[in-house]
Protein backbone atom coordinates (compact mmCIF):
# COMPACT_ATOMS: atom_id res chain seq x y z
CA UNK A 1 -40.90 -1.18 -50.85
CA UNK A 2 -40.99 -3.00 -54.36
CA UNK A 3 -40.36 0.96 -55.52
CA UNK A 4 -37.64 1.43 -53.21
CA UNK A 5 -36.15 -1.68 -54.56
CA UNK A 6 -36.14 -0.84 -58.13
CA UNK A 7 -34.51 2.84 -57.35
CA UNK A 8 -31.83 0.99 -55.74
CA UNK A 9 -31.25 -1.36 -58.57
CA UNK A 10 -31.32 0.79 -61.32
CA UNK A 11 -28.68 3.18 -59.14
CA UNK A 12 -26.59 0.11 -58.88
CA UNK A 13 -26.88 -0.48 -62.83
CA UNK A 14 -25.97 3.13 -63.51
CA UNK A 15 -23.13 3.16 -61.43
CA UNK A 16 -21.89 0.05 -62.85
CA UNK A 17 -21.78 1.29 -66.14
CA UNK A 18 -19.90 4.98 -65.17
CA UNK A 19 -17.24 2.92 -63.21
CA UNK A 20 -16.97 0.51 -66.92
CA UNK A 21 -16.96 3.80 -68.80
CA UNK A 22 -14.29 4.93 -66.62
CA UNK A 23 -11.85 2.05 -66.36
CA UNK A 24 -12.66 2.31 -70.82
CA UNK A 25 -11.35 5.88 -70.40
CA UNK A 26 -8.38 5.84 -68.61
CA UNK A 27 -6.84 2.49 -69.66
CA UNK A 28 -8.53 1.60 -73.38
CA UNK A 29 -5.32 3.06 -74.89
CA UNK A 30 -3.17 0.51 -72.86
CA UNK A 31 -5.07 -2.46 -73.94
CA UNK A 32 -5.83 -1.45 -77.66
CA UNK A 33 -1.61 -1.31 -77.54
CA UNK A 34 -1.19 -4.65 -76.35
CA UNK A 35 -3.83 -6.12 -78.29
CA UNK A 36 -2.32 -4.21 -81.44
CA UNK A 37 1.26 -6.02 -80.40
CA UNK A 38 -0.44 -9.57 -79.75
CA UNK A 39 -1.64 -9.52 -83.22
CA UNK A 40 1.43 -8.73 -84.82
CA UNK A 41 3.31 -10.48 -82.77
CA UNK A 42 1.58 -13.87 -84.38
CA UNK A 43 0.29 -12.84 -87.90
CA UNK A 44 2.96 -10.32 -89.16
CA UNK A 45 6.21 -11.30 -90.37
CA UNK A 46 9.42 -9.80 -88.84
CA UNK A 47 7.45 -7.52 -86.72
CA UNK A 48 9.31 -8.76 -83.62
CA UNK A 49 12.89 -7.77 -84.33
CA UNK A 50 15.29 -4.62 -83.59
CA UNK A 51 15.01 -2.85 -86.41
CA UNK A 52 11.12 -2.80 -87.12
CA UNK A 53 10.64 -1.06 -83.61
CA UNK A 54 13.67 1.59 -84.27
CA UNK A 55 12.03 2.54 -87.43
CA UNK A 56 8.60 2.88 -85.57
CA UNK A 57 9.68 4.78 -83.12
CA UNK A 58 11.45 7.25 -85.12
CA UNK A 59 8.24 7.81 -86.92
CA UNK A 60 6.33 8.50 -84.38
CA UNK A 61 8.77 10.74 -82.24
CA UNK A 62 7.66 13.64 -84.09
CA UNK A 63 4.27 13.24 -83.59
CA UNK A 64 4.71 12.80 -79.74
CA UNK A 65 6.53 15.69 -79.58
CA UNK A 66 4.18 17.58 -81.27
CA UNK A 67 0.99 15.56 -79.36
CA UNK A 68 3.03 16.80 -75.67
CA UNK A 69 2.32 20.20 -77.22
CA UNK A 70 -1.50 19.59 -77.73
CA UNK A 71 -2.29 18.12 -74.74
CA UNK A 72 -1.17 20.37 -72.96
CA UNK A 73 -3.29 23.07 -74.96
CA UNK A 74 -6.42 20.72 -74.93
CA UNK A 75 -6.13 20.81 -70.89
CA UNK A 76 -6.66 24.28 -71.05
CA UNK A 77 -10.06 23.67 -73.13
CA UNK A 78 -8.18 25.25 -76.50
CA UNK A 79 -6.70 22.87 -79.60
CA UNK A 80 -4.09 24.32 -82.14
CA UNK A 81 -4.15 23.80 -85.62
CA UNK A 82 -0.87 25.12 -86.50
CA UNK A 83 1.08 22.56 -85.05
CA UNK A 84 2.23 21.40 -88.70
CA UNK A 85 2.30 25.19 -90.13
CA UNK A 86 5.24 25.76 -87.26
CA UNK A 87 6.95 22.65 -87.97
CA UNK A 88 6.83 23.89 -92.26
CA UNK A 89 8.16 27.30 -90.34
CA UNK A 90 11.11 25.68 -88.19
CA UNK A 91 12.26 23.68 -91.38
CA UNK A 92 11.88 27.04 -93.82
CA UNK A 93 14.54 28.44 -91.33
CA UNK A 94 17.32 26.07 -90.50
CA UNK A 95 18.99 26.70 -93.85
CA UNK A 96 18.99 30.11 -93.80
CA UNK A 97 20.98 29.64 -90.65
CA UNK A 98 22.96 26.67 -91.15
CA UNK A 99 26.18 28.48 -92.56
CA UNK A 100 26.47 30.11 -89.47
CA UNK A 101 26.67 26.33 -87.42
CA UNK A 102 23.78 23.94 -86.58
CA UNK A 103 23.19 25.16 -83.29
CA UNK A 104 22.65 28.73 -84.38
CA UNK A 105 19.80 27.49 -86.79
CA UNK A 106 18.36 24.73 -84.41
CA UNK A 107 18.01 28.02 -81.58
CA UNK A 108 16.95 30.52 -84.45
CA UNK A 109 14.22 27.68 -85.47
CA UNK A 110 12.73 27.40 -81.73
CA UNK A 111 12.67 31.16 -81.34
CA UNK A 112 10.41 30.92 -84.32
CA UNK A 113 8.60 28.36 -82.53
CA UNK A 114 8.27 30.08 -79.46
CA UNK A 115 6.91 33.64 -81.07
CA UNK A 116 4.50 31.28 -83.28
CA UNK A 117 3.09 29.42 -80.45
CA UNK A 118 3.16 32.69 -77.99
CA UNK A 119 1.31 34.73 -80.74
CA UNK A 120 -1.46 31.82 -80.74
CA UNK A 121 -1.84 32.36 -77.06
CA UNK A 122 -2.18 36.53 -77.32
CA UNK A 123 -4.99 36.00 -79.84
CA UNK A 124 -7.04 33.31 -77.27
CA UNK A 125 -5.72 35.18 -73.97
CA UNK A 126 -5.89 39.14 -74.79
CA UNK A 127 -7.67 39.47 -77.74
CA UNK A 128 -10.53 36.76 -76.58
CA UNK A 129 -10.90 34.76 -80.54
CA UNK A 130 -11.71 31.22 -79.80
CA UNK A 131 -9.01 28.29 -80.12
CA UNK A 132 -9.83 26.98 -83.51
CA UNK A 133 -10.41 30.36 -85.41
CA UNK A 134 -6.72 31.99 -83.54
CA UNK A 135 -5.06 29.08 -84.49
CA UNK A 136 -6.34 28.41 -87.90
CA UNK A 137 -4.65 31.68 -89.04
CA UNK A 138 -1.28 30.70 -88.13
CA UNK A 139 -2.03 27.21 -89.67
CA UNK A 140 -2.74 29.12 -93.66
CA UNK A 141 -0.50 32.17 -92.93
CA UNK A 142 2.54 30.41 -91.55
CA UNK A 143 2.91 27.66 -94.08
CA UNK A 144 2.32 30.40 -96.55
CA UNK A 145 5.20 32.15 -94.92
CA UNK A 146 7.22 29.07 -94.83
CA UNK A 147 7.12 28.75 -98.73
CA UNK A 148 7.64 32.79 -98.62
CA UNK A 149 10.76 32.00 -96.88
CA UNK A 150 12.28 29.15 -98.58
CA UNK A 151 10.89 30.57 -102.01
CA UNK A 152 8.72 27.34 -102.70
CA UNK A 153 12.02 25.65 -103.37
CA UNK A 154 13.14 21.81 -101.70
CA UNK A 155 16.45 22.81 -100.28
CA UNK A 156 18.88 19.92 -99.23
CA UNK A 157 20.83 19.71 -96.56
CA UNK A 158 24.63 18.47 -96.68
CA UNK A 159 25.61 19.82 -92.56
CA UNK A 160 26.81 16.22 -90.83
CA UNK A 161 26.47 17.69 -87.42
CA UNK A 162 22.51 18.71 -87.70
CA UNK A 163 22.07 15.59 -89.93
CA UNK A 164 23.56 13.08 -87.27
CA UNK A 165 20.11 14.46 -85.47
CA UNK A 166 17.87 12.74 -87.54
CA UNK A 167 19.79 9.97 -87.81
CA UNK A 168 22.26 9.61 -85.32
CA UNK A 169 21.67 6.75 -81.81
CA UNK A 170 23.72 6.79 -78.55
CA UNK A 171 23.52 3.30 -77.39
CA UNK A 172 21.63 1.79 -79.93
CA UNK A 173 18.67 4.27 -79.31
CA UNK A 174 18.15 7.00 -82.07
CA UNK A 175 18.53 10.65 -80.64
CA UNK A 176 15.11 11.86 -81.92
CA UNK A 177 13.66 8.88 -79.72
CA UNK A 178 15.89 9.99 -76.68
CA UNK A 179 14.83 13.50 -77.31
CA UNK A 180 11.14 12.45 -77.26
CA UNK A 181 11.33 10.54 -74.39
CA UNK A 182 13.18 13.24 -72.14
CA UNK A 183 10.32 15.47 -73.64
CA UNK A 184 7.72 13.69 -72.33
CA UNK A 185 9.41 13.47 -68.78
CA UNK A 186 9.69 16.98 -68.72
CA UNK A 187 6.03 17.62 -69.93
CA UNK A 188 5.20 14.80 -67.05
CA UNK A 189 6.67 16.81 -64.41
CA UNK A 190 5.40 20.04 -65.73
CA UNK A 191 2.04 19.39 -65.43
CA UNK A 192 2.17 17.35 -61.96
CA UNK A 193 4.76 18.90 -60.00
CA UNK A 194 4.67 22.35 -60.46
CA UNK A 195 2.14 25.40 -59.94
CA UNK A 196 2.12 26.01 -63.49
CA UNK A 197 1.05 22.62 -63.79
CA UNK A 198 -1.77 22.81 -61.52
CA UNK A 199 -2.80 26.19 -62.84
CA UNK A 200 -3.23 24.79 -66.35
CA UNK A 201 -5.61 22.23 -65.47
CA UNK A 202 -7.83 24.93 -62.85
CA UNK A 203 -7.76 27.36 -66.44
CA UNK A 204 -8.75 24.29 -68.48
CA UNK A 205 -11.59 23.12 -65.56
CA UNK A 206 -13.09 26.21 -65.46
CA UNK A 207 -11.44 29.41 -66.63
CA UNK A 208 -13.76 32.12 -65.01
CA UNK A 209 -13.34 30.68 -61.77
CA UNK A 210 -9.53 30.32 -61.88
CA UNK A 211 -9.94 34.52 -63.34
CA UNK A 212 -11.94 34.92 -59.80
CA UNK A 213 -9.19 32.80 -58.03
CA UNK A 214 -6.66 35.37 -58.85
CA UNK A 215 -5.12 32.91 -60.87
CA UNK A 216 -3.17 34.31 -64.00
CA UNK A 217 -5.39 33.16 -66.74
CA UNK A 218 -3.72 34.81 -69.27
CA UNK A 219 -0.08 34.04 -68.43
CA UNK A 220 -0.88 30.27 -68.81
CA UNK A 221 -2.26 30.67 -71.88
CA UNK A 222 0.12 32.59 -73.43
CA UNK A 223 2.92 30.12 -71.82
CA UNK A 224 1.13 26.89 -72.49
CA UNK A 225 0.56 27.89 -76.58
CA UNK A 226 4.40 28.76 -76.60
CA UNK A 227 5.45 25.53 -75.09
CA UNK A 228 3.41 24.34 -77.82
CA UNK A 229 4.76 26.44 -80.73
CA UNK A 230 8.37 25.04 -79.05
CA UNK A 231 7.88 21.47 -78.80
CA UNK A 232 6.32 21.76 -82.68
CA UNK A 233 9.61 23.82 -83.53
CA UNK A 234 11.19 20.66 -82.34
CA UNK A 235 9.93 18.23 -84.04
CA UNK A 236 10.50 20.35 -87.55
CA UNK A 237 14.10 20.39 -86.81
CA UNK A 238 13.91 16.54 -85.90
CA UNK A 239 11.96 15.49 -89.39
CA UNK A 240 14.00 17.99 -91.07
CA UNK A 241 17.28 16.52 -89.94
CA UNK A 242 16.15 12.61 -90.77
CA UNK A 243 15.28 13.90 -94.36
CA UNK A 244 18.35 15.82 -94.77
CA UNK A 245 16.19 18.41 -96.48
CA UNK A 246 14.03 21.60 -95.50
CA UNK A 247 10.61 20.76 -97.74
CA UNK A 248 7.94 23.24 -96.12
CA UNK A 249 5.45 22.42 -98.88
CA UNK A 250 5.20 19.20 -97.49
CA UNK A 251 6.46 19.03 -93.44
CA UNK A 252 3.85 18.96 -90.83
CA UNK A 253 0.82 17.95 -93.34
CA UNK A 254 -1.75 16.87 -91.00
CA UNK A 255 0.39 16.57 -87.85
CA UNK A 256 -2.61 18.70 -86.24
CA UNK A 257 -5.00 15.59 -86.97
CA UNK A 258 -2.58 13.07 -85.55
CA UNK A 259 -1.51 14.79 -82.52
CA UNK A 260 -5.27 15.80 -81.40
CA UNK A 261 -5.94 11.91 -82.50
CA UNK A 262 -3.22 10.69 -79.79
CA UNK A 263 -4.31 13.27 -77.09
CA UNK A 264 -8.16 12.17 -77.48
CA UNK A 265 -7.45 8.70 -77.63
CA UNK A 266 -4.63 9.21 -74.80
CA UNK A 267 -7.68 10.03 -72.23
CA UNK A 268 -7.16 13.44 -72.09
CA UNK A 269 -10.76 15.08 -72.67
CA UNK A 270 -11.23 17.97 -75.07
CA UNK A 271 -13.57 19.87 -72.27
CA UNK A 272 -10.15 20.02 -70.53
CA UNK A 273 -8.98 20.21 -66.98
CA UNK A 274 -6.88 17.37 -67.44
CA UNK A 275 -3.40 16.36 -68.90
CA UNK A 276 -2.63 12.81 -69.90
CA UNK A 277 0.59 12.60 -70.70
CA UNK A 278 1.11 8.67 -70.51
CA UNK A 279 -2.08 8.42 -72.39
CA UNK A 280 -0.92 10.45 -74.87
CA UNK A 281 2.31 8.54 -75.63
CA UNK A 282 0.58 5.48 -75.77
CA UNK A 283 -1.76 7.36 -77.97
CA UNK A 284 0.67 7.44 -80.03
CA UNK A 285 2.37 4.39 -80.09
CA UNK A 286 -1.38 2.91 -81.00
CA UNK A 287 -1.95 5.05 -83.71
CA UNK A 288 1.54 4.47 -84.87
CA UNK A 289 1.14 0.53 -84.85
CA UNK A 290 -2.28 0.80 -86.59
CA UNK A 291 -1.01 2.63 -89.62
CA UNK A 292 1.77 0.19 -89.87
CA UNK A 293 -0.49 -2.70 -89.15
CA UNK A 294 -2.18 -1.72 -92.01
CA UNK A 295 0.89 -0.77 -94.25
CA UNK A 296 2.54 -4.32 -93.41
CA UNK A 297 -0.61 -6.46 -94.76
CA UNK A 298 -1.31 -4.36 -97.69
CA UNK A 299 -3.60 -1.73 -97.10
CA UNK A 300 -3.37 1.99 -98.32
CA UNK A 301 -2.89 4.13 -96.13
CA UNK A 302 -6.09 5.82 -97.18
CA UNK A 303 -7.97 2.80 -94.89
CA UNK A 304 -5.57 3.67 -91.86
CA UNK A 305 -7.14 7.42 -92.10
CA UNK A 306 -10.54 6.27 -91.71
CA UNK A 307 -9.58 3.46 -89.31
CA UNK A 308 -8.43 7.21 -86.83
CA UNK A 309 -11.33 8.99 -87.61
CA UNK A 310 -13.43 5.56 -86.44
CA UNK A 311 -10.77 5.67 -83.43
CA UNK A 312 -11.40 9.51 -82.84
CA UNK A 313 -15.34 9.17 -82.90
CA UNK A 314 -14.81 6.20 -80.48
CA UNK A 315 -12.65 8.09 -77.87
CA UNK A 316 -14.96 11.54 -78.18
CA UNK A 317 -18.20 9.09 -77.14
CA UNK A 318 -16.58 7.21 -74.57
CA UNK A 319 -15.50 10.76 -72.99
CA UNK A 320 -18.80 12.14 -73.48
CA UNK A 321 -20.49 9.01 -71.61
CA UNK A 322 -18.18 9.29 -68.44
CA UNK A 323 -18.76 13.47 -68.24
């Protein structure tokens, strides 16, 4: 009886825990925001107005973009590295094709995108090399392409109508905000309202039985690493424009780390099988608000990279305790 007893109590312990583990999980990334906002909100100066949260949100509409991307790579158990090498791509094209009108370049720039991210997905799909090692090619070769391309030469940009892009607003609300919000609507609805959607996350749960299923593994790979190299394209336009220069030495350094960051931290698991995509733009916005935390009392930024890595390790263990 006494035995009995204990069985049940340590059963009610454990299960306890995995529902606390859980509710960490899914909504740690909401609370870590608001506690991030609470604190500024009373200890940092002129963090509550207008134009501090413009200029944080056009920082970090890139890296959503890009982070839509990832996620929806990480549901399918993959990651891509190149994200940034893309972006360096996207930006060594637009002036090549600017004479010709802005549009031309900004469709000549996602067709790069889309080959990029679609060549990714032949290597993990057809040819069978894992995630990491497909992807890690693109992210050396295509930079090195990039500076190929724009000769290792900082090119600026004088075009009004690709510029107003960057730095444009229609109601008050920059366009490369507005274009990163109706991204992540889209991406929203992608992965919960259509077959390809739910396809995805079967691959991403378990890929041999989705391949028994009759499911077409392959196609979603290949189409899920092209909506990647895409939304990445995007984003390279978008920084591109808001410099008013094409710098592929420099764009998309480390936008791999800080969109896998968001995804992770966003609740989206890197076993995958699942697709966040609230998480991920509060992701985000928390990683976002800890850098300039940081920035606006002083710190180098140098502290705000170890601060993610602490964040990454933390959202990796927390995942690994509710599996």
């Amino acid at each position: 009886m006494a035995q009995t007893t204990t069985q049940s109590a340590t059963r009610t312990a454990t299960s306890t825990a995995a529902a606390r583990t859980r509710w960490l999980q899914d909504n740690g990334v909401y609370v870590a925001v608001a506690a991030l906002l609470l604190f500024n909100a009373l200890f940092t100066a002129n963090f509550l107005t207008l134009g501090n949260f413009t200029t944080q949100l056009v920082q970090a509409a890139p890296v959503l973009i890009v982070a839509l991307g990832m996620a929806l790579v990480i549901g399918t158990e993959g990651v891509d590295l190149s994200v940034g090498a893309v972006m360096a791509l996207a930006a060594a094209i637009i002036p090549l094709y600017l004479g010709a009108g802005p549009l031309v370049a900004i469709v000549m720039a996602l067709v790069v995108g889309v080959l990029a991210g679609a060549f990714n997905g032949l290597l993990v799909a057809k040819v069978g090399i894992q995630p990491i090692v497909a992807t890690l090619a693109l992210l050396v070769g295509g930079r090195g392409l990039a500076l190929v391309i724009a000769e290792g030469q900082l090119v600026q940009l004088h075009d009004q109508a690709f510029l107003e892009l960057g730095t444009g607003d229609v109601l008050g609300i920059p366009i490369s905000v507005l274009i990163a919000g109706l991204l992540a609507l889209v991406i929203a609805g992608l992965t919960n309202r259509t077959t390809f959607g739910r396809q995805l996350v079967a691959v991403g749960g378990n890929r041999k039985a989705a391949t028994l299923a009759g499911l077409p593994v392959n196609r979603v790979l290949v189409g899920v690493y092209a909506i990647c190299g895409v939304l990445a394209a995007i984003a390279g336009v978008l920084a591109t424009s808001r410099l008013a220069a094409s710098d592929p030495a420099d764009m998309g350094l480390l936008m791999e780390l800080s969109a896998i960051t968001a995804v992770v931290v966003g609740g989206t698991p890197l076993t995958g099988g699942k697709v966040r995509v609230l998480g991920t733009v509060f992701g985000v916005i928390l990683m976002q608000l800890v850098r300039a935390t940081l920035i606006k009392h002083n710190l180098p930024d140098s502290i705000a990279q170890m601060i993610q890595a602490a964040i990454i390790i933390a959202a990796v263990y927390v995942a690994r305790e509710r599996r």
